[in-house]
C-alpha atoms as a PDB file:
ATOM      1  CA  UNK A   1     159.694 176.568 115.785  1.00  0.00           C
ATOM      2  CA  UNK A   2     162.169 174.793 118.290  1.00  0.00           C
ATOM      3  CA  UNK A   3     165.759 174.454 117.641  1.00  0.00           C
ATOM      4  CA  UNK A   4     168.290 173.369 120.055  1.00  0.00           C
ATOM      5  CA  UNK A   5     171.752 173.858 119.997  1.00  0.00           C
ATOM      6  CA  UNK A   6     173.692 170.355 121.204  1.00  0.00           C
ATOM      7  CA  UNK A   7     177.015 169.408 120.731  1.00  0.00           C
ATOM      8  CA  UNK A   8     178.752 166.692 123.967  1.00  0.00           C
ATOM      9  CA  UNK A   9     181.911 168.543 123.044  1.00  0.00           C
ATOM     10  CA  UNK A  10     182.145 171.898 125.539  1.00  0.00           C
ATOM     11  CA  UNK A  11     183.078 174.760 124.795  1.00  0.00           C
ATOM     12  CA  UNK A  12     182.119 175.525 120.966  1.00  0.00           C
ATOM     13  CA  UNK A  13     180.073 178.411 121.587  1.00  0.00           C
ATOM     14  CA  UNK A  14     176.349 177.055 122.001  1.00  0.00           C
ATOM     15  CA  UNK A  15     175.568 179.771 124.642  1.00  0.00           C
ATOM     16  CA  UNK A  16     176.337 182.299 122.638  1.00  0.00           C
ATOM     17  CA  UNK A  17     175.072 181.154 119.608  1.00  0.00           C
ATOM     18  CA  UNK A  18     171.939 180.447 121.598  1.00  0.00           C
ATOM     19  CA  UNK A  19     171.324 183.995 123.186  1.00  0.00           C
ATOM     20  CA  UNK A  20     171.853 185.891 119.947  1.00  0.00           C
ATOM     21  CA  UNK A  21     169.410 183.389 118.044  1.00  0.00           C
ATOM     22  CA  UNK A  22     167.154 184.184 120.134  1.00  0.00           C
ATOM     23  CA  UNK A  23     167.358 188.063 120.388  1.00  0.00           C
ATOM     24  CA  UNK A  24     167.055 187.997 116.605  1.00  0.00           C
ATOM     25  CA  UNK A  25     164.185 185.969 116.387  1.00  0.00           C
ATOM     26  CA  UNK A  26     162.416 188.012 119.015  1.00  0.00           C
ATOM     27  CA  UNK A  27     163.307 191.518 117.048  1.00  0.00           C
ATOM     28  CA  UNK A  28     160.236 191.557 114.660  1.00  0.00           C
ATOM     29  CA  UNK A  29     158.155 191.850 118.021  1.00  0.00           C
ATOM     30  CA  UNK A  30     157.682 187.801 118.751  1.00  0.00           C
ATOM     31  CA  UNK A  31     157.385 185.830 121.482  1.00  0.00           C
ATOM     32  CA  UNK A  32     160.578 183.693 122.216  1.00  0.00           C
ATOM     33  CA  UNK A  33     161.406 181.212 125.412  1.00  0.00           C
ATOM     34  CA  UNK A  34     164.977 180.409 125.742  1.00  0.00           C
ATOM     35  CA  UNK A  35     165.644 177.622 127.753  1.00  0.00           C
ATOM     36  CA  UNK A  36     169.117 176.739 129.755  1.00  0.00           C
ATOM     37  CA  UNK A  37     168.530 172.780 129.146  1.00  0.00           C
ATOM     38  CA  UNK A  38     172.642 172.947 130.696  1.00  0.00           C
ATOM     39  CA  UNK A  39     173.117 172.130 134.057  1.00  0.00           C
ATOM     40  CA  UNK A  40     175.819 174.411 133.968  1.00  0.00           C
ATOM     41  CA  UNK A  41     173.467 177.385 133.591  1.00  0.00           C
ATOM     42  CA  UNK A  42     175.800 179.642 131.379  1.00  0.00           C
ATOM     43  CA  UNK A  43     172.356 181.045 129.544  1.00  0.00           C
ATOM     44  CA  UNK A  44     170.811 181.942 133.221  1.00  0.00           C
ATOM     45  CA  UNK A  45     174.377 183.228 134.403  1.00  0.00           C
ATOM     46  CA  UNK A  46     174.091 185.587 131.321  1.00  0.00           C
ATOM     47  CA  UNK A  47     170.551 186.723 131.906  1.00  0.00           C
ATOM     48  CA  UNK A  48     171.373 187.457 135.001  1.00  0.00           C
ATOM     49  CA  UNK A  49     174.111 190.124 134.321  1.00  0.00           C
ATOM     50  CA  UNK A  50     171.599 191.476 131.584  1.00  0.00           C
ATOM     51  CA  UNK A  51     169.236 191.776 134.418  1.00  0.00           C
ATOM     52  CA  UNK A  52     172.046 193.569 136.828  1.00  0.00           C
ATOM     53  CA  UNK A  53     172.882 196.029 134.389  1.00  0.00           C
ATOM     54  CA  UNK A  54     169.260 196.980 134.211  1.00  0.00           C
ATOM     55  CA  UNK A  55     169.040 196.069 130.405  1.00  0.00           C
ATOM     56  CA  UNK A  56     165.540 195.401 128.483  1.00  0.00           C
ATOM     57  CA  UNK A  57     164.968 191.334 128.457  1.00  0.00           C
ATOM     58  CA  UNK A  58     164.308 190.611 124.858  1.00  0.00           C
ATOM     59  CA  UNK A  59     163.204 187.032 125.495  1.00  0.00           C
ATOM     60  CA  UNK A  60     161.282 184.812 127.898  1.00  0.00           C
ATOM     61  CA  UNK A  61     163.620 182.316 129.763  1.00  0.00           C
ATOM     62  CA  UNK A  62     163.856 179.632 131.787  1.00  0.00           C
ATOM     63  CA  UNK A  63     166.217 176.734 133.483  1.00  0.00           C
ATOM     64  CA  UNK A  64     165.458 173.204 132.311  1.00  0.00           C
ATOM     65  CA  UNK A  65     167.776 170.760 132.501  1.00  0.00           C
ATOM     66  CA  UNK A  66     165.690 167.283 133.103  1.00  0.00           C
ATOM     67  CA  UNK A  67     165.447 165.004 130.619  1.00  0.00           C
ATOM     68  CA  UNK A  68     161.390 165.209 130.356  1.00  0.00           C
ATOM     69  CA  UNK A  69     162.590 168.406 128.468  1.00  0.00           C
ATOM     70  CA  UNK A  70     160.746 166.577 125.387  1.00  0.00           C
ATOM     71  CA  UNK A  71     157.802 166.060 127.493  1.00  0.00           C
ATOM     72  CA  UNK A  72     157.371 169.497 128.642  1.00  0.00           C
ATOM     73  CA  UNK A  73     158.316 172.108 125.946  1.00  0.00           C
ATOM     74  CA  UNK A  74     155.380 171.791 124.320  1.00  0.00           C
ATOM     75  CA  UNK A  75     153.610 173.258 127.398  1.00  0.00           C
ATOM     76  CA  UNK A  76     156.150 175.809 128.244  1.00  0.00           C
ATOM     77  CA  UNK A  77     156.152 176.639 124.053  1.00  0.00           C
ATOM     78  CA  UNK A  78     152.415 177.395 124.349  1.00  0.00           C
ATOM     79  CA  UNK A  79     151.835 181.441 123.499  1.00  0.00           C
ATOM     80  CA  UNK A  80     155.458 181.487 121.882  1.00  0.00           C
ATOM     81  CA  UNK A  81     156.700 182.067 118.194  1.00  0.00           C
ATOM     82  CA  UNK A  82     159.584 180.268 119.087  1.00  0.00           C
ATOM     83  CA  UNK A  83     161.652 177.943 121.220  1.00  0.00           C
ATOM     84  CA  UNK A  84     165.548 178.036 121.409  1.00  0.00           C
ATOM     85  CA  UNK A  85     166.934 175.540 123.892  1.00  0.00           C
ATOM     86  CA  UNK A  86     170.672 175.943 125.174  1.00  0.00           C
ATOM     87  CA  UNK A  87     171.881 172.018 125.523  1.00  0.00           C
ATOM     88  CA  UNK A  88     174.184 170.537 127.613  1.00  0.00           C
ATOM     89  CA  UNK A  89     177.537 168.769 126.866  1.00  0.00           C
ATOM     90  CA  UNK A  90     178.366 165.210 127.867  1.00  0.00           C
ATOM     91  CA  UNK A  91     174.830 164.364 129.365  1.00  0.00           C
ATOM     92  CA  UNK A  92     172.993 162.173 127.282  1.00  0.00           C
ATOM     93  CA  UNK A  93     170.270 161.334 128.526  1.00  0.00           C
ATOM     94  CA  UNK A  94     169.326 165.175 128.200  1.00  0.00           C
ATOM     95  CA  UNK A  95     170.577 165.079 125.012  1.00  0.00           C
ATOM     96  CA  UNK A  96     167.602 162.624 123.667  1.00  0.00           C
ATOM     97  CA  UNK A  97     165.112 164.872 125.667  1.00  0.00           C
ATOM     98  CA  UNK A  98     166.581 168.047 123.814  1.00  0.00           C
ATOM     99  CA  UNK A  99     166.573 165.942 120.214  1.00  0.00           C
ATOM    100  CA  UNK A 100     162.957 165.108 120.173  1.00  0.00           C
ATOM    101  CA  UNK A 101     161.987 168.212 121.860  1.00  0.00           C
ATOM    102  CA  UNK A 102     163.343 170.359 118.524  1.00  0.00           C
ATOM    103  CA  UNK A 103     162.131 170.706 115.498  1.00  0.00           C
ATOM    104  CA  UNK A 104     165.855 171.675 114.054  1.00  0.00           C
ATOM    105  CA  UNK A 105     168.874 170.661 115.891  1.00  0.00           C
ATOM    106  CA  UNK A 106     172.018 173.239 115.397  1.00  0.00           C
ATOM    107  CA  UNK A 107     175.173 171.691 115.951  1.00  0.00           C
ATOM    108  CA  UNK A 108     178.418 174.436 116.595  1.00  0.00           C
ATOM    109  CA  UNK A 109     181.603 173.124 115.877  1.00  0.00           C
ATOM    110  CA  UNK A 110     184.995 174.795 115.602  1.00  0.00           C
ATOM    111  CA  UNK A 111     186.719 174.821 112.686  1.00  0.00           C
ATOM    112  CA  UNK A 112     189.003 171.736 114.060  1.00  0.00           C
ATOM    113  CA  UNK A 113     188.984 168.007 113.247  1.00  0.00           C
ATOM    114  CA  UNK A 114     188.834 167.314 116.729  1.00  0.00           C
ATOM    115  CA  UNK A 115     185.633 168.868 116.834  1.00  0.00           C
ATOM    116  CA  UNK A 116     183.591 166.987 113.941  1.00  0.00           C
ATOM    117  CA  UNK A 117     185.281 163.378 115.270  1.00  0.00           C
ATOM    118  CA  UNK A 118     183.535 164.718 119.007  1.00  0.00           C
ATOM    119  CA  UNK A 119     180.341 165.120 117.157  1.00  0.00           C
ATOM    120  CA  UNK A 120     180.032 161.101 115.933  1.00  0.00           C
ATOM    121  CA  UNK A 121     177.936 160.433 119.185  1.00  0.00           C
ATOM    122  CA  UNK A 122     175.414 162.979 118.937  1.00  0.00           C
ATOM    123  CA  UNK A 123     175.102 162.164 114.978  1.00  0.00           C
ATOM    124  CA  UNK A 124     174.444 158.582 116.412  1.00  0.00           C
ATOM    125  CA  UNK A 125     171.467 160.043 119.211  1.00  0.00           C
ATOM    126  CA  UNK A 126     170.304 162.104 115.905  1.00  0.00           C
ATOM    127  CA  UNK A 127     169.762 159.168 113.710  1.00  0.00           C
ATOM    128  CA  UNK A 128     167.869 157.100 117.061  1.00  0.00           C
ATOM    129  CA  UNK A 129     165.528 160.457 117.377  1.00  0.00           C
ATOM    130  CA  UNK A 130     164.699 160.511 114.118  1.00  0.00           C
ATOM    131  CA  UNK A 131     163.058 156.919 114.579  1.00  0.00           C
ATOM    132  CA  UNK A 132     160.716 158.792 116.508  1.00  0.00           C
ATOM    133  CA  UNK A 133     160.518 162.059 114.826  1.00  0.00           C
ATOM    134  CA  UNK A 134     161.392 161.670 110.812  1.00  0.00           C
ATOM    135  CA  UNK A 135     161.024 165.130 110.269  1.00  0.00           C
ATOM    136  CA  UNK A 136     163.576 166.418 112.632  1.00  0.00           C
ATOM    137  CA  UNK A 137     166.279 168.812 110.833  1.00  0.00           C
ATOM    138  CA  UNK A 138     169.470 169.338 111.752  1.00  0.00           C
ATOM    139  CA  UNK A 139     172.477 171.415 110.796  1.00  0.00           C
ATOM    140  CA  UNK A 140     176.270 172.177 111.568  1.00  0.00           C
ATOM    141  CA  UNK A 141     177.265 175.793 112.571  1.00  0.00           C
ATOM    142  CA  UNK A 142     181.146 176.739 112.446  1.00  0.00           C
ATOM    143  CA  UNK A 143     181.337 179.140 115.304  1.00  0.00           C
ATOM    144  CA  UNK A 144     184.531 181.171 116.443  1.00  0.00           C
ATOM    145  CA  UNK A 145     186.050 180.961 113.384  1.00  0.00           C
ATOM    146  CA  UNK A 146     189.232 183.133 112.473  1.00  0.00           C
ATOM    147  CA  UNK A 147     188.666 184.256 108.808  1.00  0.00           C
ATOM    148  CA  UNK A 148     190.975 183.775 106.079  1.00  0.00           C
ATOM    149  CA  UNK A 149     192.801 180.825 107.769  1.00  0.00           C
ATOM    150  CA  UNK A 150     193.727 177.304 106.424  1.00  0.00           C
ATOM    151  CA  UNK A 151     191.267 175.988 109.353  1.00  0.00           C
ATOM    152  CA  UNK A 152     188.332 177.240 108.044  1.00  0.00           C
ATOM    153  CA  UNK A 153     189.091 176.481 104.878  1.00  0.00           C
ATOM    154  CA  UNK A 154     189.640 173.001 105.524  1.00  0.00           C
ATOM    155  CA  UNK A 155     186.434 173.128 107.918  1.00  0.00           C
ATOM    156  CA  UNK A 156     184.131 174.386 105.100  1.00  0.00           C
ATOM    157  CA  UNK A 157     185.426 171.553 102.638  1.00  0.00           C
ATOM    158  CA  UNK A 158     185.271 168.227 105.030  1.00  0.00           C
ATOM    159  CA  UNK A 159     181.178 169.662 105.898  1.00  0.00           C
ATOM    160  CA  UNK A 160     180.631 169.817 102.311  1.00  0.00           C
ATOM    161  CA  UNK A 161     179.749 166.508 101.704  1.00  0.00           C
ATOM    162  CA  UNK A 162     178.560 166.372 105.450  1.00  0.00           C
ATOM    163  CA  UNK A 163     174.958 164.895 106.544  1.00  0.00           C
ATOM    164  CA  UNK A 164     173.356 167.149 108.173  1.00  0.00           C
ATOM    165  CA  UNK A 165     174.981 169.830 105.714  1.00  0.00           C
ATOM    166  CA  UNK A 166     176.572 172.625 107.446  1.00  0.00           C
ATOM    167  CA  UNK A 167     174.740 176.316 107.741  1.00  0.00           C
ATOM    168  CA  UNK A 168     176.278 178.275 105.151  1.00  0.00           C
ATOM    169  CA  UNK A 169     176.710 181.011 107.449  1.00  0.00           C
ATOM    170  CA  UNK A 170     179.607 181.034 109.803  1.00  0.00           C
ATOM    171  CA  UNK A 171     180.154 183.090 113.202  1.00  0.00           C
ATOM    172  CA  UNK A 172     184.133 184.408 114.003  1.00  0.00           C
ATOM    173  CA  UNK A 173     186.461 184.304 116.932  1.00  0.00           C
ATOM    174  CA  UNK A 174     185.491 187.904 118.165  1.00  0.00           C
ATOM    175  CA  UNK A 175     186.440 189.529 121.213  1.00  0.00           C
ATOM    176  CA  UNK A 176     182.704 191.649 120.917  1.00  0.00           C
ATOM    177  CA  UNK A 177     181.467 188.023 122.019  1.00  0.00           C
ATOM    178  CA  UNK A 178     183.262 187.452 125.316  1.00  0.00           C
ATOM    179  CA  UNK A 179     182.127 191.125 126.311  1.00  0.00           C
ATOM    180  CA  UNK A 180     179.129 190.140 126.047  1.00  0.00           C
ATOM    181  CA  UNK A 181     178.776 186.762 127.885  1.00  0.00           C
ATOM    182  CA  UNK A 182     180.426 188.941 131.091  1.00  0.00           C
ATOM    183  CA  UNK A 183     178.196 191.504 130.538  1.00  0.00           C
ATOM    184  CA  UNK A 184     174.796 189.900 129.641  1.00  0.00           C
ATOM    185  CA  UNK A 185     174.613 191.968 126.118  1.00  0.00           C
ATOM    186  CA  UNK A 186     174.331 191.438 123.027  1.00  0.00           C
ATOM    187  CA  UNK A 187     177.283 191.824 119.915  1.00  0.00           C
ATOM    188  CA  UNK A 188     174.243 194.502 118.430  1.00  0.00           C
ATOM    189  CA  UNK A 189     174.685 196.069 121.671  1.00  0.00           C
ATOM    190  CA  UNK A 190     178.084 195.697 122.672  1.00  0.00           C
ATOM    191  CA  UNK A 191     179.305 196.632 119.126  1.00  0.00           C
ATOM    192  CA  UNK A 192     176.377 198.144 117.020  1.00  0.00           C
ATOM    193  CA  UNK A 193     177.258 197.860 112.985  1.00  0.00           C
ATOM    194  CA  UNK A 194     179.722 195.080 114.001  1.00  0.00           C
ATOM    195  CA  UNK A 195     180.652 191.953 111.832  1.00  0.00           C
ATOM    196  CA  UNK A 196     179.915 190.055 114.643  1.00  0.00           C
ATOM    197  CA  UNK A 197     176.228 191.584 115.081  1.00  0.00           C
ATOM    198  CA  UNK A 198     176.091 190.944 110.967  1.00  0.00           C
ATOM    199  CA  UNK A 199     176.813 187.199 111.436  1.00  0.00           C
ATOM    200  CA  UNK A 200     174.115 186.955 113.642  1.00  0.00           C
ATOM    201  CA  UNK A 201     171.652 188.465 112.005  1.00  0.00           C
ATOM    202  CA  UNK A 202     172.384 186.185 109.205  1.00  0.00           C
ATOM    203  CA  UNK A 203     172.561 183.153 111.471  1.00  0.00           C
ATOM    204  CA  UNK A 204     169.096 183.806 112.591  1.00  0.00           C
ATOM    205  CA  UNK A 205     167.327 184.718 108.839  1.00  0.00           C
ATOM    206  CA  UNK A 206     168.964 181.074 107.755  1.00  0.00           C
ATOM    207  CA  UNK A 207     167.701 179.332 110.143  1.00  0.00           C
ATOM    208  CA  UNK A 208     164.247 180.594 109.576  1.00  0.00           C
ATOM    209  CA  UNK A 209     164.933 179.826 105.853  1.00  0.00           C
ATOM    210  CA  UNK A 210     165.907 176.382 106.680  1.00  0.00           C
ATOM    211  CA  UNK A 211     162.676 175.284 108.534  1.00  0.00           C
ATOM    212  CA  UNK A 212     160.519 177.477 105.749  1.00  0.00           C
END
């Protein structure tokens, strides 16, 4: 399985959504590749404070950020269970590469207007990839949510009728999470028992239920 996490818009969360994915889908004992398909690097930044504080690495990873991504992952996926590819914002042409590279395509958004009207151009790039690849899934994710708020409420009610439908699990606003991007660590790590390791757990089993 490949799923990348795109979204042009910066700063709704795909790096951390994308480095807890794929520690959970590595926890039964599989192989799993992340790649950092952002020029930015924010998935290699974190793996490299995981690797400074002499932490285990969970996951395979590697930098990426050409678009003949869809050319090359299936090389680079050989020998793995699964692929999770961190995308870029604002760079299109990588953007394609990433969309018919995946076999599901996650997209965060924040629990604002302002980010679902940001997301009309990728939905436009996900309709052209799926002349190539009919198949191809795809899903919204409301990330750093604050619970209990008129936001989210309204959030959950304009995806409703969405296509792609939205995830039905959502991750919060948590503190936990911007630990762990300084660190390199995980929200199971950081804050074992946590709502914020709970969401992710749950992020990852409905994924896999959405490709099974």
């Amino acid at each position: 399985m490949i799923v990348a996490l795109l979204n042009q818009k910066g700063g709704v969360g795909k790096t951390t959504l994308a480095t807890h994915l794929a520690a959970e889908l590595a926890r039964p004992g599989h192989r799993v590749l992340l790649i950092d398909a952002d020029p930015q690097g924010s998935a290699l930044d974190w793996s490299v404070q995981r690797d400074r504080g002499g932490l285990p690495r969970l996951f395979a990873m590697t930098g990426l950020a050409r678009e003949t991504l869809h050319r090359e992952v299936p090389e680079l996926a050989r020998g793995y269970r699964h692929v999770v590819i961190d995308g870029p914002p604002r760079v299109t042409g990588l953007v394609r590469s990433a969309l018919l590279a995946a076999d599901l395509v996650l997209i965060p958004v924040q629990p604002s207007p302002y980010d679902a009207w940001a997301s009309a151009e990728l939905l436009r790039l996900l309709d052209d990839a799926r002349g190539w690849k009919p198949g191809l899934e795809a899903r919204f994710v409301l990330n750093r949510c604050i619970a209990r708020t008129l936001l989210l409420r309204d959030a959950r009610r304009e995806l409703a009728g969405t296509l792609p439908p939205a995830l039905a699990t959502t991750v919060g606003q948590r503190v936990v999470f911007a630990r762990c991007a300084r660190a390199g660590r995980l929200a199971a790590e950081e804050a074992p028992g946590s709502q914020a390791a709970r969401e992710m757990v749950a992020l990852a089993a409905e994924v896999l239920g959405t490709l099974r």
